[in-house]
N, C-alpha and C. Protein backbone atom coordinates (compact mmCIF):
# COMPACT_ATOMS: atom_id res chain seq x y z
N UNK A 1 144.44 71.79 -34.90
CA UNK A 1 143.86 72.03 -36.20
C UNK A 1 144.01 73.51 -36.55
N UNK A 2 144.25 73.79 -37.68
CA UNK A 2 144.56 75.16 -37.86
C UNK A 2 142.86 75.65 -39.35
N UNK A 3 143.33 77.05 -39.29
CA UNK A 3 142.15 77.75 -39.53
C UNK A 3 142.63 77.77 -41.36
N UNK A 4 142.11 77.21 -42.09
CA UNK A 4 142.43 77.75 -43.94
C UNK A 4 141.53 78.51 -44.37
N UNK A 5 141.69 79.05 -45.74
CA UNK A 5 140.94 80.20 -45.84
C UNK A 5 139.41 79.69 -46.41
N UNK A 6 139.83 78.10 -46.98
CA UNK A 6 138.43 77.82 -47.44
C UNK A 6 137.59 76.92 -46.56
N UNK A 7 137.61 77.10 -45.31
CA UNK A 7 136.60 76.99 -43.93
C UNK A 7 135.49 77.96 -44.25
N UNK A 8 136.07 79.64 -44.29
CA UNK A 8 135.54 80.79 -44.40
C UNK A 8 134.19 80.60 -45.08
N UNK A 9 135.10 80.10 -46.81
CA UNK A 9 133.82 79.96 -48.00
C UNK A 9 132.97 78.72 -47.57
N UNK A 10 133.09 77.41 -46.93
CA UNK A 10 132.39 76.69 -46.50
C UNK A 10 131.38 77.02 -45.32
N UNK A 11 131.44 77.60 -44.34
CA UNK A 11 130.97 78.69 -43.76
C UNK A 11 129.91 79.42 -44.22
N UNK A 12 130.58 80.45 -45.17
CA UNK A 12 129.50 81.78 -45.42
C UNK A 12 128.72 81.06 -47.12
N UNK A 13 129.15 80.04 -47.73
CA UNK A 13 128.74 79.27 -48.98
C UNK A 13 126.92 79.46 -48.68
N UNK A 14 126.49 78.48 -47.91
CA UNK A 14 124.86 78.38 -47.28
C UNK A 14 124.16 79.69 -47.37
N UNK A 15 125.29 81.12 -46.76
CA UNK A 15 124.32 82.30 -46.42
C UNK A 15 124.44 83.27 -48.01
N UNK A 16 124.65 83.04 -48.74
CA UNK A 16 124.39 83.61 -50.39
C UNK A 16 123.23 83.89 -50.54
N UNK A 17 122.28 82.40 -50.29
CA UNK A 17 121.35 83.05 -51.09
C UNK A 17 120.79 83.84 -50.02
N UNK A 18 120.27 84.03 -48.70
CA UNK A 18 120.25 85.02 -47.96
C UNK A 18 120.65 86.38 -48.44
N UNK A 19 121.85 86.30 -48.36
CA UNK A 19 122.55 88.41 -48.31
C UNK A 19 122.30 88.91 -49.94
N UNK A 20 122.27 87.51 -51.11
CA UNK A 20 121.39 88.22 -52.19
C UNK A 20 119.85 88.42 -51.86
N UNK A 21 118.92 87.60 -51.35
CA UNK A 21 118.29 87.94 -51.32
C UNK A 21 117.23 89.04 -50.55
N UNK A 22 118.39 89.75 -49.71
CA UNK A 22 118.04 90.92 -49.12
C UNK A 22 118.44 91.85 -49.43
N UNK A 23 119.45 92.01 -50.51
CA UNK A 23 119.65 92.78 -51.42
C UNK A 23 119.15 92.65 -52.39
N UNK A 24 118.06 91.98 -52.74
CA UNK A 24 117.04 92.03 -53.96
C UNK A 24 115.71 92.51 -53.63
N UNK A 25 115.61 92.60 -52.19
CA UNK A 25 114.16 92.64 -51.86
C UNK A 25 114.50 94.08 -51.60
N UNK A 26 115.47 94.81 -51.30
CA UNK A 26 115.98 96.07 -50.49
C UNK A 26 115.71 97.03 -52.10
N UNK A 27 116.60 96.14 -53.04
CA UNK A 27 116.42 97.38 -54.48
C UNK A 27 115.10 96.78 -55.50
N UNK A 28 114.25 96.57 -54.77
CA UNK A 28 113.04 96.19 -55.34
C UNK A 28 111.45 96.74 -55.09
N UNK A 29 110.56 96.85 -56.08
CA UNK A 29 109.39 97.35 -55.03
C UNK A 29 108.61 96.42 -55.17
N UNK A 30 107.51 96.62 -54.85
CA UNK A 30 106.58 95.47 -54.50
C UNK A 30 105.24 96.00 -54.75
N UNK A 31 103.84 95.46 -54.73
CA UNK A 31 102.91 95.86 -54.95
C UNK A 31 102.38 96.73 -53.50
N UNK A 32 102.91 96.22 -52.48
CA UNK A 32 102.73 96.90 -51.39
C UNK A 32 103.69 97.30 -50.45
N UNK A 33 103.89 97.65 -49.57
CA UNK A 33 105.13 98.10 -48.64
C UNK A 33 105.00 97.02 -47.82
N UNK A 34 104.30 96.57 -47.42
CA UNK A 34 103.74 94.92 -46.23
C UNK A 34 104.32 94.22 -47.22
N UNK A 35 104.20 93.50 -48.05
CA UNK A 35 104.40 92.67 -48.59
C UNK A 35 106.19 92.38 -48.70
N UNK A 36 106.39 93.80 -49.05
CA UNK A 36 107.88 93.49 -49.13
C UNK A 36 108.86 93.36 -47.71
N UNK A 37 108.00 94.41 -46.71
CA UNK A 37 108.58 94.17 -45.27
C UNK A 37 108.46 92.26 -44.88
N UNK A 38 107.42 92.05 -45.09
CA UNK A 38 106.64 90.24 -45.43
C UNK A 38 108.44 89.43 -45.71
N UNK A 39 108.42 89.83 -46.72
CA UNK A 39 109.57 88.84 -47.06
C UNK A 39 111.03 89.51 -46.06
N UNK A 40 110.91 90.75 -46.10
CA UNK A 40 112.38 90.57 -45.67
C UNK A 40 112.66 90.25 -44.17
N UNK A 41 111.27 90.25 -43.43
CA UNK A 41 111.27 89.71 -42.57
C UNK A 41 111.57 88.13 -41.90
N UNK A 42 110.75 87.44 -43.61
CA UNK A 42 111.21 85.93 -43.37
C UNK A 42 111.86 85.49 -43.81
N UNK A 43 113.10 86.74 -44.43
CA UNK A 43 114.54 86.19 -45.26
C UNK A 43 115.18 85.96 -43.93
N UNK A 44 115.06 87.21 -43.23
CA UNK A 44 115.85 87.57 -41.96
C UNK A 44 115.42 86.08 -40.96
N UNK A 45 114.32 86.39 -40.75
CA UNK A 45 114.05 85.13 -39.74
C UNK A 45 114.41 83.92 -39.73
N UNK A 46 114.25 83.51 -41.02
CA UNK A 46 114.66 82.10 -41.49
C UNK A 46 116.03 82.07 -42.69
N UNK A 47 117.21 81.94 -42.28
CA UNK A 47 118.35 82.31 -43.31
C UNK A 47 118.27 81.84 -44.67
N UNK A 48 118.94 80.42 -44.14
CA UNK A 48 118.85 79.86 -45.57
C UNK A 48 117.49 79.59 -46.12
N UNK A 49 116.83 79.03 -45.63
CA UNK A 49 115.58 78.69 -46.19
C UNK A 49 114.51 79.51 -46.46
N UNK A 50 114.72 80.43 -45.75
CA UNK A 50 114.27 82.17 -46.64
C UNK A 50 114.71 82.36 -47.83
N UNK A 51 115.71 82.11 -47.64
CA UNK A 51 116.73 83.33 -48.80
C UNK A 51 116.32 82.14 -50.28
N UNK A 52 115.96 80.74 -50.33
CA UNK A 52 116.00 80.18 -51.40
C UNK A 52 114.37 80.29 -51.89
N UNK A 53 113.65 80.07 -50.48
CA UNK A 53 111.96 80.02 -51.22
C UNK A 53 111.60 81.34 -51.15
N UNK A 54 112.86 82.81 -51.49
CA UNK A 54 112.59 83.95 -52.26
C UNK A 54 112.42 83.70 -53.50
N UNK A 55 114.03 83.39 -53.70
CA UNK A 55 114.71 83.30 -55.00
C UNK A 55 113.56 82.61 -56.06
N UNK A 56 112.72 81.70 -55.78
CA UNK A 56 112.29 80.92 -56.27
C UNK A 56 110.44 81.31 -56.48
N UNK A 57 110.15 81.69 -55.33
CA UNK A 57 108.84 82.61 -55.66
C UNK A 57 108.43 84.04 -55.36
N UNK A 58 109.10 84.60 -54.15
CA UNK A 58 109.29 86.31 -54.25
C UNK A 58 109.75 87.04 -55.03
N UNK A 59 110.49 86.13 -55.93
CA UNK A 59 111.21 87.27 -57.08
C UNK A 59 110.07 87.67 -58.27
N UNK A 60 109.15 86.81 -58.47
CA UNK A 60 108.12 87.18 -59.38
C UNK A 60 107.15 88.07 -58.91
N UNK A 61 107.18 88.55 -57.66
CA UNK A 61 106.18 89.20 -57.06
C UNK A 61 107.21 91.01 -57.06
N UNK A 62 108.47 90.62 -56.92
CA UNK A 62 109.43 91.84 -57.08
C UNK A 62 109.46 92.69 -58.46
N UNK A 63 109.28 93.40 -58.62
CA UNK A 63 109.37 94.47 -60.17
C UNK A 63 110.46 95.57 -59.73
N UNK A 64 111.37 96.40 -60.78
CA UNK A 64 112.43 97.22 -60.93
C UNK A 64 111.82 98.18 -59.83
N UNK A 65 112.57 98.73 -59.25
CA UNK A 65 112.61 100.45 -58.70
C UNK A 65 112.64 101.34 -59.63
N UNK A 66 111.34 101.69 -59.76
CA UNK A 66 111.67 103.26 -60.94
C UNK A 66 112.61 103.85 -60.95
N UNK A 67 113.21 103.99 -61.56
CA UNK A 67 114.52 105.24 -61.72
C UNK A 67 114.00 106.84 -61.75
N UNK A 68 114.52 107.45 -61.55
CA UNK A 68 114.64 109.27 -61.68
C UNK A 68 115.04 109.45 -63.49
């Protein structure tokens, strides 16, 4: 059996919402510093199923990073 390139995307497809959602929690603040360590801890811990029951209720708890 040989290796095609869309194995790769079948593969890494599942971990999306994961690596967005640690890049949402990373450029985000939170009401507390726990809270946000909170999630990215149980993005990390739990992949996929982190990364979707963010998307779906940590993101309302997330507000912009002040800008300069």
């Amino acid at each position: 059996m040989t290796f095609a390139w869309w194995h790769a995307i079948v593969a890494l497809l599942p971990m999306a919402p994961t690596f967005w959602s640690i890049w949402d929690i990373w450029n985000h603040d939170f009401i507390t510093f726990q809270k946000k360590m909170a999630w990215l801890v149980f993005v990390i811990l739990i992949p996929v199923i982190g990364g979707i029951v963010y998307i779906f209720f940590g993101r309302k708890q997330a507000r912009p990073r002040d800008s300069l």
